[in-house]
Protein backbone atom coordinates (compact mmCIF):
# COMPACT_ATOMS: atom_id res chain seq x y z
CA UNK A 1 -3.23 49.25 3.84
CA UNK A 2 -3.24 49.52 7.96
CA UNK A 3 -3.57 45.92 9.45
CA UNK A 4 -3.15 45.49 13.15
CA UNK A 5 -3.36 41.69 14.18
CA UNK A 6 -5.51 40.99 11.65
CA UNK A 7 -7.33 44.32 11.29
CA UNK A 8 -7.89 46.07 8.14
CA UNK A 9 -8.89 49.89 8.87
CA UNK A 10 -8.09 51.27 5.52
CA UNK A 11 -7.30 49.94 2.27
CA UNK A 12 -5.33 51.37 -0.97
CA UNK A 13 -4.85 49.52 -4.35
CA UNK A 14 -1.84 51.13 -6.31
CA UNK A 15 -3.54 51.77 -10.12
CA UNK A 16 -7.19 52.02 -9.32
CA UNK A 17 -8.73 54.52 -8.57
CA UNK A 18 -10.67 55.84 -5.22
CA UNK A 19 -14.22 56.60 -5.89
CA UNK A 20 -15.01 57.33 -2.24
CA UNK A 21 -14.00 56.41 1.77
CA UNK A 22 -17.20 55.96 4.08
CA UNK A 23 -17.51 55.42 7.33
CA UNK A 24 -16.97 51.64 6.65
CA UNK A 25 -16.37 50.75 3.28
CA UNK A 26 -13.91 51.89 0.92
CA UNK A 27 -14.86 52.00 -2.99
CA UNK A 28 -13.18 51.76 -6.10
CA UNK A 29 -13.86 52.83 -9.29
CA UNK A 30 -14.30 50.03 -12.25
CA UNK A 31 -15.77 52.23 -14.91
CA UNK A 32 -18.94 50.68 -15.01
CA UNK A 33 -18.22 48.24 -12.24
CA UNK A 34 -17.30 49.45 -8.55
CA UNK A 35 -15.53 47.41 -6.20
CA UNK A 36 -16.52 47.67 -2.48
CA UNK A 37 -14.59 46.76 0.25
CA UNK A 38 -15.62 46.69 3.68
CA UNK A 39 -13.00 47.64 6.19
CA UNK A 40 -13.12 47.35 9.80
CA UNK A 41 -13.69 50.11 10.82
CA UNK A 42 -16.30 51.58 13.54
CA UNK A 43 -18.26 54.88 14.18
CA UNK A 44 -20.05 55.78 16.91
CA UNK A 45 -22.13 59.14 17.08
CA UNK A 46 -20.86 59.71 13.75
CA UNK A 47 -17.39 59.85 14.70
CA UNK A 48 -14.95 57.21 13.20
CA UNK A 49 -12.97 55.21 15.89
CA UNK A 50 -9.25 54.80 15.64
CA UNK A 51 -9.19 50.94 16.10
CA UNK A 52 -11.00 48.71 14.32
CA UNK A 53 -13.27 45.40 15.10
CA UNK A 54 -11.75 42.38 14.09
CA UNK A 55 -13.98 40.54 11.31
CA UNK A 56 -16.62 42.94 10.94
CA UNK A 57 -15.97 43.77 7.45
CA UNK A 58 -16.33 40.51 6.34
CA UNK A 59 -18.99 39.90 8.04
CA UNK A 60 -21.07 42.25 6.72
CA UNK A 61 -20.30 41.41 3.27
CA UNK A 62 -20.72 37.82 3.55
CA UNK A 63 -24.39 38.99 5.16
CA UNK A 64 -24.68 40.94 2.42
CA UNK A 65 -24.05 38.38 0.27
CA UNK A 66 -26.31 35.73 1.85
CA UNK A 67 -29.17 38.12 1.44
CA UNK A 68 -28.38 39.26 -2.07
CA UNK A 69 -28.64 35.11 -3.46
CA UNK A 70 -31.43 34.80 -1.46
CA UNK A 71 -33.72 37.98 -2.59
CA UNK A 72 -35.35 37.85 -5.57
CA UNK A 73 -38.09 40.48 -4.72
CA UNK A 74 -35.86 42.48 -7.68
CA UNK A 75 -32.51 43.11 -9.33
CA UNK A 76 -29.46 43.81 -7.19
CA UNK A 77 -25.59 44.91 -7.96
CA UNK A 78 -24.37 42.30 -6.63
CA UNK A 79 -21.72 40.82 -9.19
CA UNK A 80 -19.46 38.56 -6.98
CA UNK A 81 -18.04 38.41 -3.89
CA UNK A 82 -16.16 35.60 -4.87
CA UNK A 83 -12.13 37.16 -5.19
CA UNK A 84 -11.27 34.49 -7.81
CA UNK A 85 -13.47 35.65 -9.96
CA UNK A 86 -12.83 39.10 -10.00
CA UNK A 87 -10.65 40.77 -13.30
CA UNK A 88 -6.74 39.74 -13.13
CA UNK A 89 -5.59 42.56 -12.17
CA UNK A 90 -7.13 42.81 -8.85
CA UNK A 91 -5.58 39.13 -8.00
CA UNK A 92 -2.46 40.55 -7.09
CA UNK A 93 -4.77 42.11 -3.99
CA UNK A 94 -6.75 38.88 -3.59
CA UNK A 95 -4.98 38.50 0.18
CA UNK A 96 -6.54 42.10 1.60
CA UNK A 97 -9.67 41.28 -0.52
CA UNK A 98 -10.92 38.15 -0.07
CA UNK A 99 -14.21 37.08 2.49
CA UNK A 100 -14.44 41.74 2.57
CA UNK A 101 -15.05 42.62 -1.00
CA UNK A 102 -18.08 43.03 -3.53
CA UNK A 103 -17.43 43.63 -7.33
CA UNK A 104 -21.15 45.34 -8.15
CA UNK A 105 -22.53 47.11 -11.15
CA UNK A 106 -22.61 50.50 -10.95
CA UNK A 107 -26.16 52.59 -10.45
CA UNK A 108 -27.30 55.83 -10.32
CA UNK A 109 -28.35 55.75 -6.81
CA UNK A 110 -31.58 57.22 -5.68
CA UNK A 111 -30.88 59.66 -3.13
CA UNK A 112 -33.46 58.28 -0.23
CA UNK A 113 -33.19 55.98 2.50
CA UNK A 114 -35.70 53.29 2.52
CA UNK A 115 -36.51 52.76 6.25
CA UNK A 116 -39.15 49.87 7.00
CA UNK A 117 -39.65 49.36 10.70
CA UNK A 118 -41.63 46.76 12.40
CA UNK A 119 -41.23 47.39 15.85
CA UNK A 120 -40.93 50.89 17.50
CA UNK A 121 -37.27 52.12 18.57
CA UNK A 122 -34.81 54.65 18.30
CA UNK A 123 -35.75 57.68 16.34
CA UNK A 124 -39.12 55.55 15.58
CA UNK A 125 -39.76 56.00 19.23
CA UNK A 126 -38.86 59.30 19.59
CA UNK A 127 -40.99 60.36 17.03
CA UNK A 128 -43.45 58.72 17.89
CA UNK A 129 -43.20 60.02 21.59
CA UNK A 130 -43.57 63.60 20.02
CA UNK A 131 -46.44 63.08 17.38
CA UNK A 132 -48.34 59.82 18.13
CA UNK A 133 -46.57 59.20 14.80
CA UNK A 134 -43.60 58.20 12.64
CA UNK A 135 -42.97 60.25 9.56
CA UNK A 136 -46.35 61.19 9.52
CA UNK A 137 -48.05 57.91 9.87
CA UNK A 138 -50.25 57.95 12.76
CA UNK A 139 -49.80 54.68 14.75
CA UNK A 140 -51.95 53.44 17.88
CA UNK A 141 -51.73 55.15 21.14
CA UNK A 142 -49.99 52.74 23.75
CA UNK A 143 -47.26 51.35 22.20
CA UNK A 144 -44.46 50.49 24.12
CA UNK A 145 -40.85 50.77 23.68
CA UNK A 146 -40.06 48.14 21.50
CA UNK A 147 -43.11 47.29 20.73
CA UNK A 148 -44.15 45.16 17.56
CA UNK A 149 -46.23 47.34 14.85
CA UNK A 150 -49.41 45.49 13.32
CA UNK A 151 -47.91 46.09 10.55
CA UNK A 152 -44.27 46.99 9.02
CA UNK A 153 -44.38 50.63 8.28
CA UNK A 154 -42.30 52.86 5.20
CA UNK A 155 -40.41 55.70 6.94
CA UNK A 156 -38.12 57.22 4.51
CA UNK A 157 -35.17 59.19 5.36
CA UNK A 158 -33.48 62.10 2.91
CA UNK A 159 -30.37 60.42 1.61
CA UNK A 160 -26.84 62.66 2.90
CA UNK A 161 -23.33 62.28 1.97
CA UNK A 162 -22.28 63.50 5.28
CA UNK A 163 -24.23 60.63 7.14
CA UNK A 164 -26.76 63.08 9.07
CA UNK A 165 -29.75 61.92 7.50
CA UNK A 166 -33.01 63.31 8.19
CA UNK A 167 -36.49 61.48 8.69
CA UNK A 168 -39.32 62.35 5.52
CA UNK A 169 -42.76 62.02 5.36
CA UNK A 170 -43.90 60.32 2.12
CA UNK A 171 -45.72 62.99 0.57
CA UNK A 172 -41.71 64.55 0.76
CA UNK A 173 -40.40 61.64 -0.52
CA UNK A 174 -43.06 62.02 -3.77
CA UNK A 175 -42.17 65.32 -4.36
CA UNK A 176 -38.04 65.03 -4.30
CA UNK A 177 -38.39 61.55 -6.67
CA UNK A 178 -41.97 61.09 -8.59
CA UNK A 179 -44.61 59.00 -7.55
CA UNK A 180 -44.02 56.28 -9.34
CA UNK A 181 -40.63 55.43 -8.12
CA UNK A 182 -41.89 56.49 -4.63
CA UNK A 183 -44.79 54.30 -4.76
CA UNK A 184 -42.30 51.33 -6.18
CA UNK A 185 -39.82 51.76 -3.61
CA UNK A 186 -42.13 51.49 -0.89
CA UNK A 187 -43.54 48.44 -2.15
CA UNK A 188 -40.34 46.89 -2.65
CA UNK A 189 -38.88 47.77 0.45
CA UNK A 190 -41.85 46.54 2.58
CA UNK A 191 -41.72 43.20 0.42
CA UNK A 192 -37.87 42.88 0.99
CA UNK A 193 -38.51 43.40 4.73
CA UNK A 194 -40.94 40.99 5.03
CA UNK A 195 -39.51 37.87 3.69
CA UNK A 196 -36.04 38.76 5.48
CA UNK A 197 -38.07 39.12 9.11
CA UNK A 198 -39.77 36.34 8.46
CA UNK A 199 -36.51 33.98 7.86
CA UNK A 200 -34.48 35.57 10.16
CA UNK A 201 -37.20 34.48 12.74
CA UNK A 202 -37.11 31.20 12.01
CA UNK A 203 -33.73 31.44 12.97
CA UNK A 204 -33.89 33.05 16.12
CA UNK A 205 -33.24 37.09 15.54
CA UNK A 206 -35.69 39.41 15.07
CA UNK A 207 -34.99 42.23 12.23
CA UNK A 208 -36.49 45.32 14.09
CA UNK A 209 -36.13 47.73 11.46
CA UNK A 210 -33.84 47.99 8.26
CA UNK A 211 -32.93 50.41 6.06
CA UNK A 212 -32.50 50.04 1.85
CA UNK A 213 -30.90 51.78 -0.92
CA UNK A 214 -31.52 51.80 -4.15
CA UNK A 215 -30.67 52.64 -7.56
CA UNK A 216 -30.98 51.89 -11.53
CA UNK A 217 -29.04 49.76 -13.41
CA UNK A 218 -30.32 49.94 -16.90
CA UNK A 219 -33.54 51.56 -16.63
CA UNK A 220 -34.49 48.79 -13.53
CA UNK A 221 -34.45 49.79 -9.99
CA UNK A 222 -32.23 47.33 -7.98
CA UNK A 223 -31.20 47.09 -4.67
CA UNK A 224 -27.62 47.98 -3.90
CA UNK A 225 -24.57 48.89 -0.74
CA UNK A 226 -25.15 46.38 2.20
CA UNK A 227 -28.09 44.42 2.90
CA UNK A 228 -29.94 43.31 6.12
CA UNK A 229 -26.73 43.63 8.21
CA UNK A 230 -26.09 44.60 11.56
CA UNK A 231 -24.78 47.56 10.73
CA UNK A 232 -27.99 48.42 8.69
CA UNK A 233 -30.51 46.82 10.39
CA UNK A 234 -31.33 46.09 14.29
CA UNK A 235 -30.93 42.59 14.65
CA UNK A 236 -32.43 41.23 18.05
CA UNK A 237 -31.78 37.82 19.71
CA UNK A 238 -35.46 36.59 19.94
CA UNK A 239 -35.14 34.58 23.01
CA UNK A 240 -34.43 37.63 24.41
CA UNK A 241 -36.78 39.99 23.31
CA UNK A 242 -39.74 41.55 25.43
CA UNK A 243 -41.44 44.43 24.73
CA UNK A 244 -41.04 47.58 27.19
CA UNK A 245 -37.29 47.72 27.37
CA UNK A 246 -34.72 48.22 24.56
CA UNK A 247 -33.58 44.72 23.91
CA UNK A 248 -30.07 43.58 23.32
CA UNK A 249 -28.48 43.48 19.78
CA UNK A 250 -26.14 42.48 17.32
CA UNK A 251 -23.90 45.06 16.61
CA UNK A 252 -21.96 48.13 17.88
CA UNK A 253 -23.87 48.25 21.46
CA UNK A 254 -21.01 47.36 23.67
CA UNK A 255 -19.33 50.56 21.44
CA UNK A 256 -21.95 52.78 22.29
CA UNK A 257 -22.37 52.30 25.59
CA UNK A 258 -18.93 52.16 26.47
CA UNK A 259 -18.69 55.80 24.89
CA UNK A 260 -21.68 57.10 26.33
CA UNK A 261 -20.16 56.34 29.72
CA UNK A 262 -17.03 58.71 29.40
CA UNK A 263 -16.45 62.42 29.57
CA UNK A 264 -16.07 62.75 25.44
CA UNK A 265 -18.00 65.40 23.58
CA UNK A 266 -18.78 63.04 20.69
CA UNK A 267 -16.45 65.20 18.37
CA UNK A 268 -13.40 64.09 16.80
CA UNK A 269 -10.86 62.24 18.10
CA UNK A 270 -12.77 59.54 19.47
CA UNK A 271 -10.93 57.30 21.96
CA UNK A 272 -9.29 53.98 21.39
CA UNK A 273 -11.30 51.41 22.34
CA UNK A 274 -10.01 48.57 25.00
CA UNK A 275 -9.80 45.40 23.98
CA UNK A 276 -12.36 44.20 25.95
CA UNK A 277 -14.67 45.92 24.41
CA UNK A 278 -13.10 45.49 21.07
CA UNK A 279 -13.51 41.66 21.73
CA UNK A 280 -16.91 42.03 22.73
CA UNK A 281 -17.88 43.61 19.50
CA UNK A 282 -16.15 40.98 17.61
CA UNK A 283 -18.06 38.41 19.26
CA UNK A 284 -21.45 39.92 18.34
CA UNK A 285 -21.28 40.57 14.76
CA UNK A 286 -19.46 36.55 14.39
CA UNK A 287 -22.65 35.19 16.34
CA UNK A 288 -25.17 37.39 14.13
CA UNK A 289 -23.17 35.45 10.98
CA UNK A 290 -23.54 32.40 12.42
CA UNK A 291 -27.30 32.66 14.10
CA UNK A 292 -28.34 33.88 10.61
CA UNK A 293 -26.55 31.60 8.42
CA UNK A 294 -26.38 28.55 10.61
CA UNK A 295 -22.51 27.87 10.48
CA UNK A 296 -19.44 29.45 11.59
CA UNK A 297 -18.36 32.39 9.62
CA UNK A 298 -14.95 30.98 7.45
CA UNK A 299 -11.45 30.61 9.34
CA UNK A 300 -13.41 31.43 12.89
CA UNK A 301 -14.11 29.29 15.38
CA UNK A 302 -18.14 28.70 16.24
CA UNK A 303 -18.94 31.34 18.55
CA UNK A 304 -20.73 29.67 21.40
CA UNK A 305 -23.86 32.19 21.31
């Protein structure tokens, strides 16, 4: 384990076994459980960073975990997050555990990206820029940046281990999986993102677009990794959302833009970040927690918006 005043950027549990290191979250194999931790670790332009954000791996599990007790659109993996609950012998790592950790069921993972988007950003916007279109939907001409869709639309990406993930139409999407689970996914997905905009709303952020994965767990499919975080999701303070401009969010942005300001080539090394910044950061993924959940996320202070 690395922990720098409080900040865990890699984890390793003598005895069980590494299934896999991501960008973010380290997982451990269970047999037919996994156990996945989120560290605190940041990328930017697919490049990992060499210091951390305090609290951002809990927060996104405990975000994870909200969402996960509150969705019932379909099964999930979601075991516990809950460290006292977890076998005996992972107690003895219960300290680097605890408020960061998911004990899930194991699925065979379906190798697509389920992308809703209900407002028109990023490589939405691009695309759309290009084609008139997203993934081959058409949409209306005039949109604006940022602009909110009539409707929430399904614009799957091909699922890649190496994180470079590439946009699909769905007719692609049919042909690499079936129908059938195509069709279900998309339904699902659409469902999923339309109860979790509409509470999130009520709350004050606006869930711009989202991603999903999925897999099956006995035959069923079932949602599993994170869920309607800020690292998977846009997440938008309302009261400060107009269409036309790229709003302000809660996640990574003072990261990126920080970065995109220096002379770096995007390749590794990336640079340390200063803790300005790093506090920054910190500060937006806490207030997400607490705009979304209505109280402070454990052992923090209330953030103050």
């Amino acid at each position: 384990m690395i922990e720098l005043a409080g900040v865990v950027t890699s984890t390793e549990l003598p005895g069980i076994s590494l299934a896999r290191r991501g960008k973010v979250r380290d997982v451990y194999d269970l047999g037919d459980e996994l156990l996945i931790v989120a560290t605190d670790r940041v990328s930017a332009f697919d490049v990992i960073l060499p210091n951390g954000i305090p609290h951002k791996g809990t927060v996104l599990t405990q975000i994870s975990r909200f969402w996960f007790e509150r969705m019932n659109v379909c099964p999930h993996h979601l075991i516990s997050a809950d460290v006292a609950s977890f076998p005996p012998h992972l107690q003895e790592h219960a300290d680097l555990l605890a408020g960061r950790t998911m004990l899930v069921r194991r699925a065979e993972r379906v190798d697509i990206e389920c992308v809703v988007r209900g407002y028109l950003i990023g490589s939405g916007w691009n695309d759309y820029q290009a084609t008139g279109g997203v993934c081959g939907i058409d949409l209306p001409a005039d949109i604006p940046l940022a602009g909110r869709l009539e409707e929430p639309i399904f614009t799957p990406a091909s699922k890649a281990d190496d994180g470079h993930d590439e946009n699909i139409s769905f007719d692609t999407m049919i042909d690499m999986i079936g129908a059938e689970t195509a069709e279900r996914l998309r339904e699902l997905s659409l469902q999923i993102y339309g109860k979790a905009h509409a509470f999130a709303e009520e709350r004050g952020i606006i869930i711009a677009d989202t991603k999903f994965e999925f897999g099956f767990i006995d035959g069923e499919l079932s949602l599993i990794d994170e869920l309607l975080t800020p690292d998977s999701s846009r997440f938008w303070p309302a009261d400060r959302y107009q269409s036309g401009a790229s709003p302000p969010s809660y996640d990574k942005q003072f990261v990126r833009d920080w970065l995109s300001a220096l002379d770096w080539d995007k390749n590794p090394p990336g640079p340390e970040l200063p803790a300005d910044i790093v506090e920054a950061t910190a500060d937006k993924y806490l207030e997400a927690y607490e705009q979304l959940t209505g109280a402070p996320l454990p052992g923090t202070s209330p953030s103050g918006g």
